[in-house]
C-alpha atoms as a PDB file:
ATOM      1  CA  UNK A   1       0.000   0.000   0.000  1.00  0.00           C
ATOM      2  CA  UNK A   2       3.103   2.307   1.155  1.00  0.00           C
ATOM      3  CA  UNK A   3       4.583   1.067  -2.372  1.00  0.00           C
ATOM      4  CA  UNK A   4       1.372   2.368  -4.053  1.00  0.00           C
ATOM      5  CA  UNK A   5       0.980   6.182  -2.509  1.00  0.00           C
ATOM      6  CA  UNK A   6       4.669   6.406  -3.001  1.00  0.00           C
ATOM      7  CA  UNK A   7       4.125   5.859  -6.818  1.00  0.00           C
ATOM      8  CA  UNK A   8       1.130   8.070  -6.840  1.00  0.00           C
ATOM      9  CA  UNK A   9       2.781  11.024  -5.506  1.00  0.00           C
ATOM     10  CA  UNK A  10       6.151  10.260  -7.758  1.00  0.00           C
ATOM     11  CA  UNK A  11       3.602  10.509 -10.737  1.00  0.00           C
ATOM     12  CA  UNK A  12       2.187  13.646  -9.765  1.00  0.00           C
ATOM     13  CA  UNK A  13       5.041  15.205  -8.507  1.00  0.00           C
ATOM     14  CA  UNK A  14       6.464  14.436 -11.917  1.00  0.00           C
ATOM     15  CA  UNK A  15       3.394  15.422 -13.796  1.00  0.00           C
ATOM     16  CA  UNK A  16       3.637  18.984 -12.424  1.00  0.00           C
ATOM     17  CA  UNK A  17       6.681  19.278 -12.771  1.00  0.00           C
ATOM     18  CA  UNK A  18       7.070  18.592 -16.954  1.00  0.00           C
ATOM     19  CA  UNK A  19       4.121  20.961 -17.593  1.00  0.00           C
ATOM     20  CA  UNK A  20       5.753  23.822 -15.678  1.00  0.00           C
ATOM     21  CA  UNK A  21       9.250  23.267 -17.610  1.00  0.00           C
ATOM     22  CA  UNK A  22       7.384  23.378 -20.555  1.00  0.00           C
ATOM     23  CA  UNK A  23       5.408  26.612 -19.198  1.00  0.00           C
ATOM     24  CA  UNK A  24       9.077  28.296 -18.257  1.00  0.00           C
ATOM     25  CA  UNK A  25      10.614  27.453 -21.829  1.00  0.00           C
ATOM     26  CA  UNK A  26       7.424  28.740 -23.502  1.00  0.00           C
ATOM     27  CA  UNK A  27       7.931  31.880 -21.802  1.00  0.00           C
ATOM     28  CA  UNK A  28      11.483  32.076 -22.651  1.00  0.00           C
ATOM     29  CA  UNK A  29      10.970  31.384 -25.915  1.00  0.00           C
ATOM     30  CA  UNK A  30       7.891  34.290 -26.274  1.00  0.00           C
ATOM     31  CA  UNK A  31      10.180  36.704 -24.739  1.00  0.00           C
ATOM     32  CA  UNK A  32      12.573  36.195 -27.152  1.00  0.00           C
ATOM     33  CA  UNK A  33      10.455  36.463 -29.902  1.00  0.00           C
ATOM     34  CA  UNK A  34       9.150  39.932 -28.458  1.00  0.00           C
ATOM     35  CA  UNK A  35      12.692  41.101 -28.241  1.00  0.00           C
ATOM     36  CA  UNK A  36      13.739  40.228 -31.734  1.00  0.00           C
ATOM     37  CA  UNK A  37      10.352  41.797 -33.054  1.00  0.00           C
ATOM     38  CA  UNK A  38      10.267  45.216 -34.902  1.00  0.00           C
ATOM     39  CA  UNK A  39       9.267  47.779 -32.228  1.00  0.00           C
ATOM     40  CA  UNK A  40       5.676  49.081 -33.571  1.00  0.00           C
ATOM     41  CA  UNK A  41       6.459  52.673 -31.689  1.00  0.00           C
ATOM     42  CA  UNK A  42       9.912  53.212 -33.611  1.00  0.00           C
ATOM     43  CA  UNK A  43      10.324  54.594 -37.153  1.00  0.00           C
ATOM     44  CA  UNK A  44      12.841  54.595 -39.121  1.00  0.00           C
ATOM     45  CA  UNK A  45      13.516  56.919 -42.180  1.00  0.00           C
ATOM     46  CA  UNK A  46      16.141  56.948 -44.779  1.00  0.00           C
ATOM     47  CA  UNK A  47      16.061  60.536 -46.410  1.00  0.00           C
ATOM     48  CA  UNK A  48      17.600  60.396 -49.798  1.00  0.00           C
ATOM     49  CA  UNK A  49      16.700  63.384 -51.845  1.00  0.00           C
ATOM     50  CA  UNK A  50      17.551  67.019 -51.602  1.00  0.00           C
ATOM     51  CA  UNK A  51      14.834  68.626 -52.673  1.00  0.00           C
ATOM     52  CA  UNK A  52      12.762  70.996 -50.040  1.00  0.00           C
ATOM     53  CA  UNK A  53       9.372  69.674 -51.288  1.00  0.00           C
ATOM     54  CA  UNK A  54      11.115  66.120 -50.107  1.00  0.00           C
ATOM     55  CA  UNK A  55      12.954  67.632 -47.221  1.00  0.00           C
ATOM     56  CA  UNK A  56       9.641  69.200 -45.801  1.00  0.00           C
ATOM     57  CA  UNK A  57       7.719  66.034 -45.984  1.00  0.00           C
ATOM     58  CA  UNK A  58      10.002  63.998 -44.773  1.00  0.00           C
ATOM     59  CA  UNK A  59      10.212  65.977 -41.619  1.00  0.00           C
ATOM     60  CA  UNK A  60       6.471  66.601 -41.057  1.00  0.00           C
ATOM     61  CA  UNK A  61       6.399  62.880 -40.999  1.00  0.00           C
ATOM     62  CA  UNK A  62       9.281  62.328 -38.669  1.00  0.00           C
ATOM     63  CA  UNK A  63       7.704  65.271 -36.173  1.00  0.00           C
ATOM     64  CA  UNK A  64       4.314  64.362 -36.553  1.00  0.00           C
ATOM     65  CA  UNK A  65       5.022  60.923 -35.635  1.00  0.00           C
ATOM     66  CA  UNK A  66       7.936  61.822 -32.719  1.00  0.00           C
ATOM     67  CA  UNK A  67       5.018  64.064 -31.213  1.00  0.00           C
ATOM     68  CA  UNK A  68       2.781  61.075 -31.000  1.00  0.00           C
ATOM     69  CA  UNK A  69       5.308  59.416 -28.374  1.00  0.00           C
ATOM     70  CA  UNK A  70       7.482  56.986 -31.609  1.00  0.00           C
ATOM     71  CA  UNK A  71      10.929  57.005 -31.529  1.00  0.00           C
ATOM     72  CA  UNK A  72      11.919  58.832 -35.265  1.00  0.00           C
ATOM     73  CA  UNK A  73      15.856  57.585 -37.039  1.00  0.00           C
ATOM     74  CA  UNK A  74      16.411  59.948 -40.026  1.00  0.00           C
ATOM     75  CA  UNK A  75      19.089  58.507 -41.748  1.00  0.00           C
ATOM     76  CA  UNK A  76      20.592  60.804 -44.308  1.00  0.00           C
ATOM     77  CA  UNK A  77      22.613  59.725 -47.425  1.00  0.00           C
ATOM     78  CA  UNK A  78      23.397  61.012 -50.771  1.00  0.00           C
ATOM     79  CA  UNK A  79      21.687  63.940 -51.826  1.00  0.00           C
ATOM     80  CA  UNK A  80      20.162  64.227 -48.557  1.00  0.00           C
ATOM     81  CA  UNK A  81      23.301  64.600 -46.939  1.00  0.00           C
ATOM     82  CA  UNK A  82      24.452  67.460 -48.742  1.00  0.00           C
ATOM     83  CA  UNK A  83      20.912  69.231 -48.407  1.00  0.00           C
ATOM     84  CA  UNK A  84      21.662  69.197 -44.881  1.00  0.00           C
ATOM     85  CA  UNK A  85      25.292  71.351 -45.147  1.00  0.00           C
ATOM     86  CA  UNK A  86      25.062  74.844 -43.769  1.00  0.00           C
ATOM     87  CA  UNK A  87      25.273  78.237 -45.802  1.00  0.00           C
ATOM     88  CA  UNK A  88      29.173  79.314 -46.234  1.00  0.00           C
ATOM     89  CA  UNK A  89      32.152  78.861 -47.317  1.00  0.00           C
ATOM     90  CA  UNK A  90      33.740  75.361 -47.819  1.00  0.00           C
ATOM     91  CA  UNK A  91      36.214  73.882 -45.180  1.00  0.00           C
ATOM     92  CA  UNK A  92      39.969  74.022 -46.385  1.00  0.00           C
ATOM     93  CA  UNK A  93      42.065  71.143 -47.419  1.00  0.00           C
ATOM     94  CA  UNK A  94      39.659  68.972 -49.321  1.00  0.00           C
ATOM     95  CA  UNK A  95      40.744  67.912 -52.866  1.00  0.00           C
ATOM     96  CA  UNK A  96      39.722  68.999 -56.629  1.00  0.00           C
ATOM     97  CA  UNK A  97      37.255  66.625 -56.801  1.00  0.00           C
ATOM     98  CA  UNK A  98      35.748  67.270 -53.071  1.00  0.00           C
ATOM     99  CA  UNK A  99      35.481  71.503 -53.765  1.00  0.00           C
ATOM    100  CA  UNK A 100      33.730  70.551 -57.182  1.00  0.00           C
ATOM    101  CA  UNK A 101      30.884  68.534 -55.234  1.00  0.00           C
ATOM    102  CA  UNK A 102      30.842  71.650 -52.724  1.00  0.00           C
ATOM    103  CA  UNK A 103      30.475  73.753 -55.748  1.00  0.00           C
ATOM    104  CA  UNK A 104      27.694  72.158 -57.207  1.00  0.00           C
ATOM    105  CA  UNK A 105      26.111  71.054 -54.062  1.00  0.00           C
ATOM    106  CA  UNK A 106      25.875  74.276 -52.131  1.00  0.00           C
ATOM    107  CA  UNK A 107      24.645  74.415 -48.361  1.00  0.00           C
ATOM    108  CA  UNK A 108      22.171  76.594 -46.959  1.00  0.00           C
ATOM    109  CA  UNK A 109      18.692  75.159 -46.162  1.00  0.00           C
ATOM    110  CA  UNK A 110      17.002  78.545 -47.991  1.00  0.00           C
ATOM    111  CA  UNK A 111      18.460  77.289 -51.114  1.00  0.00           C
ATOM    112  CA  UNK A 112      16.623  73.846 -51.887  1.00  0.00           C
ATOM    113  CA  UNK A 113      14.777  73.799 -55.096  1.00  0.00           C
ATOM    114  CA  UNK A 114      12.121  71.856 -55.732  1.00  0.00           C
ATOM    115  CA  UNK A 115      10.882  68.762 -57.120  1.00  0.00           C
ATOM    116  CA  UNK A 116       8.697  70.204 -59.732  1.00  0.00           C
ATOM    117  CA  UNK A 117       7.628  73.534 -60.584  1.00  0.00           C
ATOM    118  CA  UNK A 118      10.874  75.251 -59.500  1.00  0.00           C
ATOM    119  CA  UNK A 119      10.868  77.831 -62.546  1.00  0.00           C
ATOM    120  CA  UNK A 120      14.663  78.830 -61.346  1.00  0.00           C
ATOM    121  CA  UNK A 121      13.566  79.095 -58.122  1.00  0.00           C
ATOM    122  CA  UNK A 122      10.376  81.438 -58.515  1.00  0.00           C
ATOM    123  CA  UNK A 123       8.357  78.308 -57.644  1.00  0.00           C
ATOM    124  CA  UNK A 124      10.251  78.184 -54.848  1.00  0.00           C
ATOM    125  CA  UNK A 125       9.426  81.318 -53.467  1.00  0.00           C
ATOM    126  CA  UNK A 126       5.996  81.244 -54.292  1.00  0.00           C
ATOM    127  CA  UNK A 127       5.693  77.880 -51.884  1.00  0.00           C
ATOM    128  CA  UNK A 128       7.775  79.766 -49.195  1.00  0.00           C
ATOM    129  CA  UNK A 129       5.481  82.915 -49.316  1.00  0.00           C
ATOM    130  CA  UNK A 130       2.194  80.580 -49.213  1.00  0.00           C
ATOM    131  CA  UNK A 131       3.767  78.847 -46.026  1.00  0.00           C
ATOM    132  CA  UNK A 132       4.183  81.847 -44.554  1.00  0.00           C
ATOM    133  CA  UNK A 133       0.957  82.981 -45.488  1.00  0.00           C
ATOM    134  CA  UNK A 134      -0.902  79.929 -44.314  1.00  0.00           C
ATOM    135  CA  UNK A 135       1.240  79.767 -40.930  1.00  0.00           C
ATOM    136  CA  UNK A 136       3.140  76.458 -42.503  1.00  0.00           C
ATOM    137  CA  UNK A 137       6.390  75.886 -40.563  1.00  0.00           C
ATOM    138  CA  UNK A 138       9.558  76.378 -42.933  1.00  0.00           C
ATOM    139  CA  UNK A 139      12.272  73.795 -42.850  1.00  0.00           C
ATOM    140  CA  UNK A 140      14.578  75.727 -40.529  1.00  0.00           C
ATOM    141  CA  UNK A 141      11.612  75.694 -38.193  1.00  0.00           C
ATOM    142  CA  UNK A 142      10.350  72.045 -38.600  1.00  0.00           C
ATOM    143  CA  UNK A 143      14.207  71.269 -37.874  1.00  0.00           C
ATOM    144  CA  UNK A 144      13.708  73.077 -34.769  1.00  0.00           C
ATOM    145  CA  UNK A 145      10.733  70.909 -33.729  1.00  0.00           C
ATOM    146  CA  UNK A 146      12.489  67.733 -34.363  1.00  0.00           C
ATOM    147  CA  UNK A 147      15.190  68.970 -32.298  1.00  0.00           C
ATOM    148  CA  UNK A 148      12.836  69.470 -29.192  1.00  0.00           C
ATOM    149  CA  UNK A 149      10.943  66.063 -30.019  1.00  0.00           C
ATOM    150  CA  UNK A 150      13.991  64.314 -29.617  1.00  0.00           C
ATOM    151  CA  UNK A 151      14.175  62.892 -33.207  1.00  0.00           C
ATOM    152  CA  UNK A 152      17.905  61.592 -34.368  1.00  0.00           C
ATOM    153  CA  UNK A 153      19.294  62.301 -37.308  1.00  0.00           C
ATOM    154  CA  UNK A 154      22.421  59.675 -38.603  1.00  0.00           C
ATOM    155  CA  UNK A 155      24.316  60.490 -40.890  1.00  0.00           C
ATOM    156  CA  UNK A 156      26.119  58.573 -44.444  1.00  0.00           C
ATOM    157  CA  UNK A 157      29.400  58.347 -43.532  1.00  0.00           C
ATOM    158  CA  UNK A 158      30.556  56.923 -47.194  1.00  0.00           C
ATOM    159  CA  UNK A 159      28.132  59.907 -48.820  1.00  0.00           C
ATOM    160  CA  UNK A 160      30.007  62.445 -46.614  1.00  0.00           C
ATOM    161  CA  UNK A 161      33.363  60.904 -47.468  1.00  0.00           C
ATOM    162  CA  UNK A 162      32.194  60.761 -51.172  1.00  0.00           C
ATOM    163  CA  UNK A 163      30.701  64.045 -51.739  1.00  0.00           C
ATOM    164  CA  UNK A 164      33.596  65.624 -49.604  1.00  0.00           C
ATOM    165  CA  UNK A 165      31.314  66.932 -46.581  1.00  0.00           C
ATOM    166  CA  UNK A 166      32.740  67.808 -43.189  1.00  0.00           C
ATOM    167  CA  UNK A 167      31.050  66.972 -39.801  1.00  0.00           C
ATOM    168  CA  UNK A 168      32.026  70.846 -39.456  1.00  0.00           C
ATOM    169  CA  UNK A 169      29.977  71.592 -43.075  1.00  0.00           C
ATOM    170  CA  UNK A 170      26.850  70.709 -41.298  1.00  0.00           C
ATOM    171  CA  UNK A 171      23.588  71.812 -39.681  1.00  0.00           C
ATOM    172  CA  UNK A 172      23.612  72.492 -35.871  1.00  0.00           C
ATOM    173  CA  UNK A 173      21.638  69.471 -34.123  1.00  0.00           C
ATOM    174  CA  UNK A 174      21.848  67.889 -31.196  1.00  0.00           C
ATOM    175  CA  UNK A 175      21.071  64.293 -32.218  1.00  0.00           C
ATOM    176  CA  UNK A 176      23.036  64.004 -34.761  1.00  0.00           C
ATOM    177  CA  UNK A 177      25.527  60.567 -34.582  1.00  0.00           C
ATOM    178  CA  UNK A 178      27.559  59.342 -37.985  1.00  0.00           C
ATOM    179  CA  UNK A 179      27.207  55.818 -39.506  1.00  0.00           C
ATOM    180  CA  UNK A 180      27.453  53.500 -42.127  1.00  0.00           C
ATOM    181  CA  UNK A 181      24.541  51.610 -43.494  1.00  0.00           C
ATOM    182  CA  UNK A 182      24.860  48.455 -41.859  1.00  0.00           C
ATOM    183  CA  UNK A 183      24.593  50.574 -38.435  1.00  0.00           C
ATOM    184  CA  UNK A 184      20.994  51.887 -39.910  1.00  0.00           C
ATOM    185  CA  UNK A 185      19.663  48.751 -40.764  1.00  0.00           C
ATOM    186  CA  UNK A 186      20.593  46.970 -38.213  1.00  0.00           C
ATOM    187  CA  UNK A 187      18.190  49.739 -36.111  1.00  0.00           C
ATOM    188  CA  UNK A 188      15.595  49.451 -39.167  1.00  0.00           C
ATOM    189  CA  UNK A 189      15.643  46.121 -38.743  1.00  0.00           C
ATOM    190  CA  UNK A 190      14.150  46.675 -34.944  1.00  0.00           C
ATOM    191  CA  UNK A 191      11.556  49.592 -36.347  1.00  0.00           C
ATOM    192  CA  UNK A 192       7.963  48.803 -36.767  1.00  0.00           C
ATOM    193  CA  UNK A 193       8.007  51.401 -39.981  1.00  0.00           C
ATOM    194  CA  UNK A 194      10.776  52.045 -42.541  1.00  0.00           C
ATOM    195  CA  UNK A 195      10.336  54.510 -44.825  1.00  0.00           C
ATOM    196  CA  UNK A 196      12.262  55.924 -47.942  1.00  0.00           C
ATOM    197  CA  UNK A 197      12.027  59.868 -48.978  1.00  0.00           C
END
């Protein structure tokens, strides 16, 4: 009788024991899943083009979406990178080839064209003065707001080394770190939204 209670309790001692093992690994294994999974509150955004019709959208999208609580990633490369170069003069010592992209890819954010419509720049000014007009935030401004909602700009490091643009050439931010692109996709990878402007 001893003999049978003793293998009654072994049985459900065991029996309790293998479902919460397989409760514990479960759990380990969900967690891990939820760690490895794209954050749904992150965005990331790789900003490509020049262009202030581009430019603007792209940062009413990363403000809009950094004041409803996401995390924003503006990764700049190519002709975005160079659209984000102060107004000046270029830094010294940078070869031929480097002045010649600083020549023909001027800084200053008041000079972006536009996609279409640009008319040597009259379109440009038209779309400024409407802005104004209609209380719009300029891109000087909207830079301003993604400053204050904490959004990060990264920046090409082979389109900077490419094009010939100093860490020195560019806009004032706070945020602003320097990578390559496995750096950014490696974060993309983690972002609930990638987009491409």
């Amino acid at each position: 009788m001893n003999n049978l209670a003793t293998s009654m309790n072994d049985a459900t001692t065991n029996n309790m024991v293998l479902p919460m093992q397989d409760i514990v690994a479960r759990l380990e294994r969900l967690e891990k899943q939820q760690s490895d999974s794209p954050d749904s509150n992150a965005l990331s955004m790789v900003v490509f083009s020049g262009e202030l019709d581009k430019l603007l959208a792209a940062f009413i999208i990363a403000t809009g979406a950094a004041a409803c609580g996401m995390r924003v990633s503006m990764f700049f490369t190519f002709w975005g990178t160079a659209a984000i170069k102060k107004d000046g003069p270029q830094v010294s010592g940078k070869s031929m080839v480097e002045r010649m992209f600083g020549w023909m890819l001027p800084g200053g954010l008041h000079k972006r064209k536009l996609t279409r419509m640009n008319m040597a720049g009259v379109g440009r000014r038209m779309m400024v003065r409407e802005m104004k007009k209609k209380g719009t935030p300029d891109l000087p401004s909207l830079i301003e707001i993604a400053k204050e909602t904490d959004v990060e700009i990264r920046v090409c490091e082979m389109s900077m080394s490419l094009m010939g643009i100093r860490k020195e050439e560019l806009i004032d931010y706070t945020d602003m770190t320097f990578c390559g692109v496995a750096s950014f996709v490696e974060s993309a990878s983690k972002s609930g939204t990638t987009l491409f402007i």
